[in-house]
N, C-alpha and C. Protein backbone atom coordinates (compact mmCIF):
# COMPACT_ATOMS: atom_id res chain seq x y z
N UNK A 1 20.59 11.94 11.93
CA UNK A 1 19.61 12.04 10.86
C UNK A 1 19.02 10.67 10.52
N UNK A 2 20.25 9.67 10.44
CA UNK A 2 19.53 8.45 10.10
C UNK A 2 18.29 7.74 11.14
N UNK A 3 18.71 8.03 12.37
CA UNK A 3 17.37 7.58 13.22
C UNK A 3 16.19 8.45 13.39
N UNK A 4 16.29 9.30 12.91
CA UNK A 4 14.54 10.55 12.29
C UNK A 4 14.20 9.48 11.50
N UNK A 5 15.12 9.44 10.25
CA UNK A 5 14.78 8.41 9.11
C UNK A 5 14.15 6.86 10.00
N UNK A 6 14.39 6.31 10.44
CA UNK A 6 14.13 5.30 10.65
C UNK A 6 12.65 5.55 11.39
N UNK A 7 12.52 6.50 12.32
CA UNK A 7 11.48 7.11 13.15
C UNK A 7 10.40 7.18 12.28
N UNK A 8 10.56 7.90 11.42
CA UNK A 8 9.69 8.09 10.24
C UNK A 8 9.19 7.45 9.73
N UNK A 9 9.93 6.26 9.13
CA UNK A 9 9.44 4.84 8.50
C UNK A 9 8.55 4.33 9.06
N UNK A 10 8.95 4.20 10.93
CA UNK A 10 8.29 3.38 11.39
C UNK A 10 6.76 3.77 11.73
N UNK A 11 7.00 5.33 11.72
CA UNK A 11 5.64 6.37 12.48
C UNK A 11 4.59 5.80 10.75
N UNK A 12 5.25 5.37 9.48
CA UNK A 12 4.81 5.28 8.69
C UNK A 12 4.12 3.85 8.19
N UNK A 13 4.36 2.91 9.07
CA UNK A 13 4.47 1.42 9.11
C UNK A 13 5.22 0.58 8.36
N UNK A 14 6.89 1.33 8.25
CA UNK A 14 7.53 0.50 7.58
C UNK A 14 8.66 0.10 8.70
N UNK A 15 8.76 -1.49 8.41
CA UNK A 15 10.43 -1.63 9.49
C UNK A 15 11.26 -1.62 8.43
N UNK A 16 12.15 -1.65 8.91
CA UNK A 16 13.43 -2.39 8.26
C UNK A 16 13.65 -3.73 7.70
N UNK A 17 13.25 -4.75 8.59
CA UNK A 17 13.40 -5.71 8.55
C UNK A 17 12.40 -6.01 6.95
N UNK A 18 11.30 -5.31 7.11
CA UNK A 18 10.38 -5.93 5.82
C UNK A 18 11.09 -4.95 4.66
N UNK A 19 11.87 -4.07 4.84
CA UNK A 19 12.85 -3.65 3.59
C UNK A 19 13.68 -4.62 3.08
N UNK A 20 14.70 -5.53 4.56
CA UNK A 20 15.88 -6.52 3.88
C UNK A 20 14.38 -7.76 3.56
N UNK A 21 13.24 -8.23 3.79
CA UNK A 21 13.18 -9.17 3.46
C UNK A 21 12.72 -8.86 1.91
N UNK A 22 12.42 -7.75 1.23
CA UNK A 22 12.55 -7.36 -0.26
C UNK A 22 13.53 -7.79 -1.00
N UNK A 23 14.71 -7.09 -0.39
CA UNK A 23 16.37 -7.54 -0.62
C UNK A 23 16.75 -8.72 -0.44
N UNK A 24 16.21 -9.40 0.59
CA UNK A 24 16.78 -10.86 0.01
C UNK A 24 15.87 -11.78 -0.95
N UNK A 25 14.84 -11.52 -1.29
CA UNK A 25 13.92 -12.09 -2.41
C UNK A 25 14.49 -11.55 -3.66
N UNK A 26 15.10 -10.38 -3.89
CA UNK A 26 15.93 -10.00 -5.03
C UNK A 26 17.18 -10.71 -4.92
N UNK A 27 18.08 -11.02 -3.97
CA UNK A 27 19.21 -11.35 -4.22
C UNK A 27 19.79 -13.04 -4.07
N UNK A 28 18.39 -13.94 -3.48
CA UNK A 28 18.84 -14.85 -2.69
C UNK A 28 19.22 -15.87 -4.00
N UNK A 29 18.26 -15.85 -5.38
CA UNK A 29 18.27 -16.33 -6.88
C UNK A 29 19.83 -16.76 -6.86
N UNK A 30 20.42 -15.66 -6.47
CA UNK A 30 21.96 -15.55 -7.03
C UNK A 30 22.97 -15.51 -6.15
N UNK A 31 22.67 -16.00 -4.83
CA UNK A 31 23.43 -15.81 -4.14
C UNK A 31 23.03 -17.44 -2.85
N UNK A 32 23.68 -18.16 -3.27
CA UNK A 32 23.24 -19.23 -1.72
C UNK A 32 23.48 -19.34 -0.69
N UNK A 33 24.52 -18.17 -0.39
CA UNK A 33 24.78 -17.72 1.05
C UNK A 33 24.00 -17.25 1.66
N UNK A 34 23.47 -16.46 0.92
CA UNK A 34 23.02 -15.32 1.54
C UNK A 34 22.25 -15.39 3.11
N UNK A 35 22.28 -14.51 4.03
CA UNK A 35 21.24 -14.38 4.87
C UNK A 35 20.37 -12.82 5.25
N UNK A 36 19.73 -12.84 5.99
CA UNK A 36 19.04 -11.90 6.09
C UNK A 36 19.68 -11.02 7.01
N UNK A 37 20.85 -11.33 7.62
CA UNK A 37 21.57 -10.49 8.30
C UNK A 37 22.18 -9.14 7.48
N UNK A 38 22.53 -9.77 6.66
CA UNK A 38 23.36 -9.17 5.00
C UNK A 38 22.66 -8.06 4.42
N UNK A 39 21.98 -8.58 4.42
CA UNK A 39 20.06 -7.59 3.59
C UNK A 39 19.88 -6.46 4.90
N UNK A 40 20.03 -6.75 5.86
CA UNK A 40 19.24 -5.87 6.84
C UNK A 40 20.70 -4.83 6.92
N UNK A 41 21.70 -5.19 6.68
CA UNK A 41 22.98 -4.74 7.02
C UNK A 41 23.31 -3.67 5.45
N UNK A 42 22.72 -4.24 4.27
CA UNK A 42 23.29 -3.62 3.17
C UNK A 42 21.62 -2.22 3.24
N UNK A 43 20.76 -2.67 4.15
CA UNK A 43 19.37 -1.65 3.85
C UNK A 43 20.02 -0.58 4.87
N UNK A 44 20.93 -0.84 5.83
CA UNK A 44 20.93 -0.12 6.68
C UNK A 44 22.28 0.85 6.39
N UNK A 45 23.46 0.31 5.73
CA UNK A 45 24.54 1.09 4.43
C UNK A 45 23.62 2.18 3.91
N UNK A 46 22.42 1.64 3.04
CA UNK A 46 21.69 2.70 2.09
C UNK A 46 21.32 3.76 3.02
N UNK A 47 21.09 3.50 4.24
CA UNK A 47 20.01 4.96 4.87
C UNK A 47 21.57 6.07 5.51
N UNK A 48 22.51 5.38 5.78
CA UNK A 48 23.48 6.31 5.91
C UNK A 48 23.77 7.39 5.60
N UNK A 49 23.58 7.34 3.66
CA UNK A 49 23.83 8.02 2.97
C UNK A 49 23.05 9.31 2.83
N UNK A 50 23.86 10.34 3.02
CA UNK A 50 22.99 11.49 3.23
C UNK A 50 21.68 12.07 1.97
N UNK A 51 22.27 12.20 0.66
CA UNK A 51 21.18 12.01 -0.20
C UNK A 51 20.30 10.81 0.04
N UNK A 52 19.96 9.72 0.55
CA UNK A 52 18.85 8.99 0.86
C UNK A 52 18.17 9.83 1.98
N UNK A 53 18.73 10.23 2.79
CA UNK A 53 18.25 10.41 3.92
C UNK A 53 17.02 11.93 3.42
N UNK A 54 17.85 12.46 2.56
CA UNK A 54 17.36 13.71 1.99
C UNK A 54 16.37 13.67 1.27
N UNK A 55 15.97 12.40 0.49
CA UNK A 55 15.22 12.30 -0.43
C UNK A 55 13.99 11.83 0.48
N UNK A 56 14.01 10.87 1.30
CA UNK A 56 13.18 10.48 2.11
C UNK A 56 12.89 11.30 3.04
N UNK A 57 13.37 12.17 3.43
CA UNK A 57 12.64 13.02 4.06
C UNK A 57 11.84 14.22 3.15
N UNK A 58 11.90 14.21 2.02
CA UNK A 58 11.03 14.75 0.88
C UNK A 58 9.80 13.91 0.68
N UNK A 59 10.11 12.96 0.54
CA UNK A 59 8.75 12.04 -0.13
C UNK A 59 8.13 12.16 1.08
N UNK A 60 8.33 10.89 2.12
CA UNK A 60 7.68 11.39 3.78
C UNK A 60 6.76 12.63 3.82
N UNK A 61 7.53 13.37 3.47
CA UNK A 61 6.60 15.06 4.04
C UNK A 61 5.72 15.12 3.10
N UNK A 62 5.94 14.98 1.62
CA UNK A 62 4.83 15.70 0.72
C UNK A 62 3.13 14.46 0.93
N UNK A 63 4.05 13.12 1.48
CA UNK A 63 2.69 12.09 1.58
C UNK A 63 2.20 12.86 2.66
N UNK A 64 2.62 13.08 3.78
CA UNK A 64 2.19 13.32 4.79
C UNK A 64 1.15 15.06 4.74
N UNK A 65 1.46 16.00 3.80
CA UNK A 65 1.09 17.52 3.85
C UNK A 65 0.08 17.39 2.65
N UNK A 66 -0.04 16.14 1.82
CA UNK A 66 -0.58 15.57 1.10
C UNK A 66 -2.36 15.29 2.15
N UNK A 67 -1.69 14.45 2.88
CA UNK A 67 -2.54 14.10 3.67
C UNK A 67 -3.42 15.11 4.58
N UNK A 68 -2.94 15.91 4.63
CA UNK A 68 -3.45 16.89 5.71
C UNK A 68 -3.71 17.99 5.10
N UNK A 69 -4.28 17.99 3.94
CA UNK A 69 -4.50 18.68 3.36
C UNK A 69 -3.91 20.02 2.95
N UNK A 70 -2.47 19.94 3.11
CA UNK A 70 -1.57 21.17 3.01
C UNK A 70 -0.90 21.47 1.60
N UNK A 71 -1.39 20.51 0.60
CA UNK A 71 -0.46 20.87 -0.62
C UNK A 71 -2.32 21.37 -1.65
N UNK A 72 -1.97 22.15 -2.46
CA UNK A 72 -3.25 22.86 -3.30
C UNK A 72 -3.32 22.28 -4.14
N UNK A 73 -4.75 22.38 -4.82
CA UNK A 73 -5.11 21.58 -5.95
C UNK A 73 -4.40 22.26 -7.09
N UNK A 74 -4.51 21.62 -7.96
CA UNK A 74 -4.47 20.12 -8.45
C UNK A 74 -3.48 19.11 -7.99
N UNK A 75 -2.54 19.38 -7.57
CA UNK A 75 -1.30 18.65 -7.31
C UNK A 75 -1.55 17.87 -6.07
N UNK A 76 -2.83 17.96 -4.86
CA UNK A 76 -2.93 17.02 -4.00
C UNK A 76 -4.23 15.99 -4.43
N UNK A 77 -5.00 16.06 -5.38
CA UNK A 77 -5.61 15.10 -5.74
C UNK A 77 -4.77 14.25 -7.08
N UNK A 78 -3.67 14.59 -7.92
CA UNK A 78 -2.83 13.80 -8.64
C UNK A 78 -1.84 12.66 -7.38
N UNK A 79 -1.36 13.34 -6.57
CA UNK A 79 -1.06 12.78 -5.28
C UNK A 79 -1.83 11.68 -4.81
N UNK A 80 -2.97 11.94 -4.11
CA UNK A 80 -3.60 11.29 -3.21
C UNK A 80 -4.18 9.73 -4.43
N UNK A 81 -4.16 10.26 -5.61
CA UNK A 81 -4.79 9.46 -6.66
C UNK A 81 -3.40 8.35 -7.06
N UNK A 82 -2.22 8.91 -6.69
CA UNK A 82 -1.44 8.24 -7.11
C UNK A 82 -1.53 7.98 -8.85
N UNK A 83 -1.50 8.99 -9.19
CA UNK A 83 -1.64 9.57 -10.45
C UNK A 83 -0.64 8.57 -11.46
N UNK A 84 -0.77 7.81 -12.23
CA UNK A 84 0.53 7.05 -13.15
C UNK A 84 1.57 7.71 -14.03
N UNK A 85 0.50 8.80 -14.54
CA UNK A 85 1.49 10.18 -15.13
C UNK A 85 2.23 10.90 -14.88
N UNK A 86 1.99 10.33 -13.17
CA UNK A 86 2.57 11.76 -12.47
C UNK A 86 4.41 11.52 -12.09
N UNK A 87 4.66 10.45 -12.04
CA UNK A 87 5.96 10.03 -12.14
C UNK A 87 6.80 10.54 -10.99
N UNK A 88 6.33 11.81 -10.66
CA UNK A 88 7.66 11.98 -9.58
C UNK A 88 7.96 11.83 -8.24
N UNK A 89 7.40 11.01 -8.14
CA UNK A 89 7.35 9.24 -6.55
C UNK A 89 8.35 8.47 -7.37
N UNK A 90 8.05 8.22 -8.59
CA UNK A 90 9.25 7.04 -9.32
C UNK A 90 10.66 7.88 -9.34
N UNK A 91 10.53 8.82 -9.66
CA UNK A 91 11.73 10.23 -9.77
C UNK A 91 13.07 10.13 -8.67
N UNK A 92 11.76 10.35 -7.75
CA UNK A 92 12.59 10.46 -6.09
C UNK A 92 13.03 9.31 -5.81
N UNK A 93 12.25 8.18 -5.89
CA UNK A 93 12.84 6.51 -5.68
C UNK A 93 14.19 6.18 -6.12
N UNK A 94 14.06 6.77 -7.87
CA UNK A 94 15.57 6.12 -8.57
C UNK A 94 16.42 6.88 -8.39
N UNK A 95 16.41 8.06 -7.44
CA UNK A 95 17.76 8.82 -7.23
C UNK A 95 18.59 7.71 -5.94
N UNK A 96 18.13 7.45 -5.37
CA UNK A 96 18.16 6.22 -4.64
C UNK A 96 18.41 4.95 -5.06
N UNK A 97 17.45 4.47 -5.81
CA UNK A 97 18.24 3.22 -6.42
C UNK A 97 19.69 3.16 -7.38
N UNK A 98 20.16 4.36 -7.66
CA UNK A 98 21.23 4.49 -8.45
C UNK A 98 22.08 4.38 -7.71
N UNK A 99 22.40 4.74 -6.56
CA UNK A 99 23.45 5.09 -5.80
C UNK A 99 24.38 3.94 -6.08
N UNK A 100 23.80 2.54 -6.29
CA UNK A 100 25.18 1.60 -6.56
C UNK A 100 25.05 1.00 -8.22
N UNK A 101 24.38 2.03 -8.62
CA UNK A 101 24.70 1.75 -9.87
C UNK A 101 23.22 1.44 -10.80
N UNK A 102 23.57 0.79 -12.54
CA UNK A 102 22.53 0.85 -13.48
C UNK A 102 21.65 -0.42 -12.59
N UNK A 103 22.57 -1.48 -11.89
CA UNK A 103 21.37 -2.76 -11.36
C UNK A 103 20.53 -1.89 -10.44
N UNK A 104 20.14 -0.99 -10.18
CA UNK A 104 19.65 -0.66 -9.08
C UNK A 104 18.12 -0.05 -9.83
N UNK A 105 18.92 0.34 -10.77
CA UNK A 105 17.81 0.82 -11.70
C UNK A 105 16.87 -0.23 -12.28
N UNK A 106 17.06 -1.03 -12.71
CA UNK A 106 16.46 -2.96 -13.01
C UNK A 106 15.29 -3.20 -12.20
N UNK A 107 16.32 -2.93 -10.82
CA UNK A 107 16.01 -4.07 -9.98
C UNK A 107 14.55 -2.48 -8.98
N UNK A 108 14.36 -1.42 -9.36
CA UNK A 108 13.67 -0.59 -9.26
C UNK A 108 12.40 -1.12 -9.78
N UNK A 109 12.63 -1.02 -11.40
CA UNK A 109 11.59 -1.17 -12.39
C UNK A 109 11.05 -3.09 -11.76
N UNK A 110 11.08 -3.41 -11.54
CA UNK A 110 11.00 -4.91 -11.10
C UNK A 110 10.04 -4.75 -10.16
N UNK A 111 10.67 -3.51 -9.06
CA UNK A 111 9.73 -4.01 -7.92
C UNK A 111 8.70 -2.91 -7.78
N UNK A 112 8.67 -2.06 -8.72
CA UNK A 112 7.80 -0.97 -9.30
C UNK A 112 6.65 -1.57 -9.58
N UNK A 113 6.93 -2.65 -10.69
CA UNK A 113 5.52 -3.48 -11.71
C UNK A 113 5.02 -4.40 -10.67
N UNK A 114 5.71 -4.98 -9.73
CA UNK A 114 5.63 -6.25 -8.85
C UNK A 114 5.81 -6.11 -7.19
N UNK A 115 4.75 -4.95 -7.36
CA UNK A 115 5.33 -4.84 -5.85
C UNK A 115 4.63 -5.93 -4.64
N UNK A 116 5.42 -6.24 -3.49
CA UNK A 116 4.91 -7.38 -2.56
C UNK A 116 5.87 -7.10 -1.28
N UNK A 117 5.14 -7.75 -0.32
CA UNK A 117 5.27 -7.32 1.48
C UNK A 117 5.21 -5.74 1.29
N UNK A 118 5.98 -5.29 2.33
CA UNK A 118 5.78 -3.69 2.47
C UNK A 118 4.92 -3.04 1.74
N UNK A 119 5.24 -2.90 0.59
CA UNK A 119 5.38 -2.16 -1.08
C UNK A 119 3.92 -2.22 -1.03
N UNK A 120 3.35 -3.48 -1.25
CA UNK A 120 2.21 -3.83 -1.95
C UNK A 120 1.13 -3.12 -0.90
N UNK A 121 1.65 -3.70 0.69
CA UNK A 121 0.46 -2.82 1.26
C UNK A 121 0.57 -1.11 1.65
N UNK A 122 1.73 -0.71 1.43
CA UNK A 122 1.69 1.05 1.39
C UNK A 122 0.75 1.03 -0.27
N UNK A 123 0.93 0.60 -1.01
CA UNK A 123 0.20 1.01 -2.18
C UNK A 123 -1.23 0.97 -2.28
N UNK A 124 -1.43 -0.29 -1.22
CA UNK A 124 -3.46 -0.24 -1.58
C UNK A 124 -3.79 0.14 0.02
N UNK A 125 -2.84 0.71 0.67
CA UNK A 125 -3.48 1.22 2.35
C UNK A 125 -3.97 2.69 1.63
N UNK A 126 -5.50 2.94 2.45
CA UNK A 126 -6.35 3.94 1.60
C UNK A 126 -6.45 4.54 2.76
N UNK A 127 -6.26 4.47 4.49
CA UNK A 127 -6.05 5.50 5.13
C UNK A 127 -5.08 6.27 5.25
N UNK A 128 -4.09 5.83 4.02
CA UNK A 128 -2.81 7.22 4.14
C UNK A 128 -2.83 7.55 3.13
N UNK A 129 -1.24 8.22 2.70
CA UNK A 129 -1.29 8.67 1.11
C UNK A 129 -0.14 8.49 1.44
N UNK A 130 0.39 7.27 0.63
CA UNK A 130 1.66 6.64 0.59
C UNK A 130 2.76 7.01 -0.36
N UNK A 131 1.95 7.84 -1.64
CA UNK A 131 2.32 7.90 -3.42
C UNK A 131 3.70 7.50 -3.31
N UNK A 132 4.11 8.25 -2.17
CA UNK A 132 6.05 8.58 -2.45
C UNK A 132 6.78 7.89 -1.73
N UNK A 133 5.81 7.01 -0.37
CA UNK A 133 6.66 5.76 0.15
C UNK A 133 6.63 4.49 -0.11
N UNK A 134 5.31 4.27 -1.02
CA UNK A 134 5.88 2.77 -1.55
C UNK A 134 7.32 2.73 -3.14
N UNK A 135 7.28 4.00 -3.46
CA UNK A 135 8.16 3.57 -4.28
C UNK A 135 9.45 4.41 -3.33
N UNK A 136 9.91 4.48 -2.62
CA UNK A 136 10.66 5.23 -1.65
C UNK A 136 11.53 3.81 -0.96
N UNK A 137 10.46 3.16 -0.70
CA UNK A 137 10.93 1.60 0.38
C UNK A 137 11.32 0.71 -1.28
N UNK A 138 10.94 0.78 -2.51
CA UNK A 138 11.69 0.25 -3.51
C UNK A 138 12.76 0.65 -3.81
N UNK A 139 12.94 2.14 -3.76
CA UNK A 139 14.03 2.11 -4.07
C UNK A 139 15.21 1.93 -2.89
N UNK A 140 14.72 2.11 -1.72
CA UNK A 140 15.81 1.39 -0.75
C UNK A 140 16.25 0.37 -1.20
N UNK A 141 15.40 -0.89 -1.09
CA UNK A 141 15.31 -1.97 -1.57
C UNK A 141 16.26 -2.25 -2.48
N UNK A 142 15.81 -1.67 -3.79
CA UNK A 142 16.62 -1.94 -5.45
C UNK A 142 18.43 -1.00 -5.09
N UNK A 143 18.54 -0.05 -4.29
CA UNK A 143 19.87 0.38 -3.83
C UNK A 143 20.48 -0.48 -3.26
N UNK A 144 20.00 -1.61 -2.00
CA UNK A 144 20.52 -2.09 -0.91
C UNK A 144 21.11 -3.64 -1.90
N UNK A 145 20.04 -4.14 -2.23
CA UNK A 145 20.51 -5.40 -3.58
C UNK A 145 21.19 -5.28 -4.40
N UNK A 146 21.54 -3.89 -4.89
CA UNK A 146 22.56 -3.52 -5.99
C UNK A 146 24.28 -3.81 -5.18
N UNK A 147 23.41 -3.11 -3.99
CA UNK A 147 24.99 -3.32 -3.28
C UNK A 147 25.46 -4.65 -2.71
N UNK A 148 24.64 -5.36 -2.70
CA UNK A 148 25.20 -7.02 -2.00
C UNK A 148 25.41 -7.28 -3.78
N UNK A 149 25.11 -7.43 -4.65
CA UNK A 149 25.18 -7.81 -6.05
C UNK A 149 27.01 -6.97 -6.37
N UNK A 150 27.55 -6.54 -5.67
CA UNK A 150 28.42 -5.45 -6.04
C UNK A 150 29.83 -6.15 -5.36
N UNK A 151 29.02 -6.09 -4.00
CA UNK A 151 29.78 -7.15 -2.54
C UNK A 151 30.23 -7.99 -3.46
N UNK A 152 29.06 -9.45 -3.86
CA UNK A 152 29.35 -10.68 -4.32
C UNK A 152 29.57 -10.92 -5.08
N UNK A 153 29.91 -9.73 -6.31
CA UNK A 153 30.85 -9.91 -7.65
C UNK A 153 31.90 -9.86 -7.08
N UNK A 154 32.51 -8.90 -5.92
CA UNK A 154 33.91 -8.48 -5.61
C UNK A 154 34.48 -9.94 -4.72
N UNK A 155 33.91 -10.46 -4.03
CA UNK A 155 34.23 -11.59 -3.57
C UNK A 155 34.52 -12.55 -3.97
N UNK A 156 33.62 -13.28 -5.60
CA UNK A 156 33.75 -13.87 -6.28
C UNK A 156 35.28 -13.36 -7.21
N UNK A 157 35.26 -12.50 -7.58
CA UNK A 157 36.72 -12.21 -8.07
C UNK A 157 37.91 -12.21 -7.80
N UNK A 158 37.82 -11.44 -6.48
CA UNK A 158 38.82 -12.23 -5.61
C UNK A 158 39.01 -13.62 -5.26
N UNK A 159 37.86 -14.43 -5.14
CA UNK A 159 38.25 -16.20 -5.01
C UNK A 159 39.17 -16.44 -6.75
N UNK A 160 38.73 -15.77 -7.27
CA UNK A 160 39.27 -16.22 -8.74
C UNK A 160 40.37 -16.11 -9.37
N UNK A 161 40.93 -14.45 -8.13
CA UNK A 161 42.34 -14.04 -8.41
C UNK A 161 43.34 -15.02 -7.40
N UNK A 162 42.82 -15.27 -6.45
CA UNK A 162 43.10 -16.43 -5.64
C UNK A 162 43.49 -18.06 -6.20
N UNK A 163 43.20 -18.30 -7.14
CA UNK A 163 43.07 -19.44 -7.17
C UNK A 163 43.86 -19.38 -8.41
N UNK A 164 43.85 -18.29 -9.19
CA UNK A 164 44.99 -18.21 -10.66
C UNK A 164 46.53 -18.24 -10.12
């Protein structure tokens, strides 16, 4: 399932790689280790998970039946408009960003208001209808950073139980 998922992304113009480089612009602030190996490794944890996999293959389809004119009005021009009211692209995202918790949720709303690389251009690309994958690749994103933020508390604690 996870390599449909990935298939998908890519049939969609998203890699991976421009997912961890999201994740490490969220995490690198706080972390001076960090590398991009980490990020690509904690984005690739998130798609495992079968509710991600589930949710993204929801959003995916409705952009896509969206597109092709298969979903009825009113609900494919709130879509295609990327409607602000319409909220449930943000919906589907934060079931996803929760998975490691409330930072995921933060770090959602962050890259919701501020979106950049991937994000920014699924949002103003006007030959697709993205509504549900630019906030879809955030909430990968805000899941995958929650979890290196999770990693590098647990590591740090352990140096600390270590050293008492």
């Amino acid at each position: 399932m996870k390599e449909i998922i990935i298939e998908q992304l890519a049939e969609r113009g998203v890699e991976l790689e421009e997912i961890a480089d999201i994740v490490y612009a969220l995490q690198k602030p706080y972390s001076d280790n960090l590398n991009i190996d980490e990020c690509l490794d904690a984005v690739d944890r998130v798609l495992n998970k079968r509710e991600v996999q589930y949710t993204l293959l929801t959003g995916i389809a409705l952009d896509k039946l969206t597109e092709e004119d298969k979903i009825e009005e009113p609900l494919a021009s709130i879509i295609k408009r990327d409607e602000p009211l319409y909220g449930v692209d943000e919906s589907l995202a934060l079931a996803i960003a929760n998975i490691y918790g409330t930072i995921g949720f933060t770090s959602f709303g962050y890259l919701d208001k501020n979106k950049f690389g991937v994000m920014e251009r699924l949002d103003t690309k006007k030959d697709n209808v993205n509504t549900f994958l630019d906030d879809l690749v955030a909430g990968i994103a805000a899941a995958a950073s929650a979890r290196i933020a999770h990693q590098k508390r647990n590591e740090a604690e352990l140096k600390e139980e270590e050293v008492s």
